[in-house]
Protein backbone atom coordinates (compact mmCIF):
# COMPACT_ATOMS: atom_id res chain seq x y z
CA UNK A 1 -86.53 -101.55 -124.36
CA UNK A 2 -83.02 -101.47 -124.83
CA UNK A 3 -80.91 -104.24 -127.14
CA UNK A 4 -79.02 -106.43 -125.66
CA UNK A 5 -75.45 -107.14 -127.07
CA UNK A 6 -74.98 -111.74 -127.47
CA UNK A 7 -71.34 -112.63 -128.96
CA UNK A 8 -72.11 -115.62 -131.01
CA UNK A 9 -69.08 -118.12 -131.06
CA UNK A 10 -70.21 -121.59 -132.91
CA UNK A 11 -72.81 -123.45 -130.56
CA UNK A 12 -72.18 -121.95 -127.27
CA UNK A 13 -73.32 -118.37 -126.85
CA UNK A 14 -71.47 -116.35 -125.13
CA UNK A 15 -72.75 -113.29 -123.23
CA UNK A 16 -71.61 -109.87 -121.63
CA UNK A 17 -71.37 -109.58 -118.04
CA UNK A 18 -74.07 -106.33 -118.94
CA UNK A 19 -76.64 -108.64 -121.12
CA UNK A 20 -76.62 -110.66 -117.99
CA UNK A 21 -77.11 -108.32 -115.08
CA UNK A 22 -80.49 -107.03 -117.45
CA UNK A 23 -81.52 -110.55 -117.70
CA UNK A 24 -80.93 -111.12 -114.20
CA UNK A 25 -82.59 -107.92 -113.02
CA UNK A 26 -85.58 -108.41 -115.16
CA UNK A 27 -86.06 -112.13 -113.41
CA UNK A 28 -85.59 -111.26 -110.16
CA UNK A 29 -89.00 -110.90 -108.87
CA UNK A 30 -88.13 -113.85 -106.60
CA UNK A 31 -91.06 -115.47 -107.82
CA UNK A 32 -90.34 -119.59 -110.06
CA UNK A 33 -93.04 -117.92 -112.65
CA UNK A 34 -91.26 -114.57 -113.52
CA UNK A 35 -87.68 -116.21 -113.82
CA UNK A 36 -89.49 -119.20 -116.20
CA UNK A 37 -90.47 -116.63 -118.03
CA UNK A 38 -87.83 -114.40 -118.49
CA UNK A 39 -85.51 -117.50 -119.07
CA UNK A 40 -87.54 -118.91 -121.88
CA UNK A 41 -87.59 -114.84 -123.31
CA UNK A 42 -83.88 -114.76 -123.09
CA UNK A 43 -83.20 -118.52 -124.36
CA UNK A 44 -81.78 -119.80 -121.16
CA UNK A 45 -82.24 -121.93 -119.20
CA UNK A 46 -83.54 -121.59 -115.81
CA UNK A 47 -80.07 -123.11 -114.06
CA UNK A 48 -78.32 -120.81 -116.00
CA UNK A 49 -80.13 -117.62 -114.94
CA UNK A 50 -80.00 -118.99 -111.22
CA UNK A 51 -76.54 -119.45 -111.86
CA UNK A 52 -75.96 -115.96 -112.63
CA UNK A 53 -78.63 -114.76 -109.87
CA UNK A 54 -76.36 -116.36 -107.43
CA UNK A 55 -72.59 -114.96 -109.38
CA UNK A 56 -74.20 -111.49 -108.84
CA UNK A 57 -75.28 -111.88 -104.69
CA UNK A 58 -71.60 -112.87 -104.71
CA UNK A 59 -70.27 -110.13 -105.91
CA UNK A 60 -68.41 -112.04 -108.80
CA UNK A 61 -70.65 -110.59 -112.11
CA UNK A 62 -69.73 -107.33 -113.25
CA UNK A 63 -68.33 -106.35 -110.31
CA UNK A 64 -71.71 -105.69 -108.72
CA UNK A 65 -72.89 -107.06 -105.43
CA UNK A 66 -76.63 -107.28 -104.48
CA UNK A 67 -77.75 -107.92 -101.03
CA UNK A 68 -80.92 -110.16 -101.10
CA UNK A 69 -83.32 -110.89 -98.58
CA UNK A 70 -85.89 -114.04 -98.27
C-alpha cells in the first residue's frame, strides 16, 4: 500500500490531484457499498468522492479522462 500525501491547512484539508485519483480508483467499483467504504477509509464524505468521480469522467482532475460505462 502506498502513502498518500494530505496538505493540512487549518480545518479544511486540502488534497493532491494524485491522493485523489487513488481514492477515486480504489472506490470505483460502481457499487454504493465499496464507495461508503472507501469514503469513510479516506475521511470523506461520500459527495465529495462522487464529486471527484465525476471531475475525473470530465477530464478536469489531473488531467486524466476516464470513459465510464453503466
Amino acid at each position: 500500500m502506498s502513502r498518500l500525501e494530505i496538505v493540512a491547512t487549518g480545518r479544511r484539508r486540502r488534497f493532491t490531484d494524485e491522493a485523489k485519483l487513488r481514492i477515486v480508483e480504489e472506490g470505483f467499483s460502481g457499487d454504493g457499498r465499496q464507495v461508503s467504504a472507501t469514503a469513510l477509509k479516506h475521511d470523506v464524505s461520500r459527495s465529495q468522492l462522487y464529486r471527484w468521480r465525476r471531475l475525473l469522467q470530465e477530464g478536469r482532475l489531473g488531467g486524466v479522462r476516464v470513459l465510464v460505462y453503466p
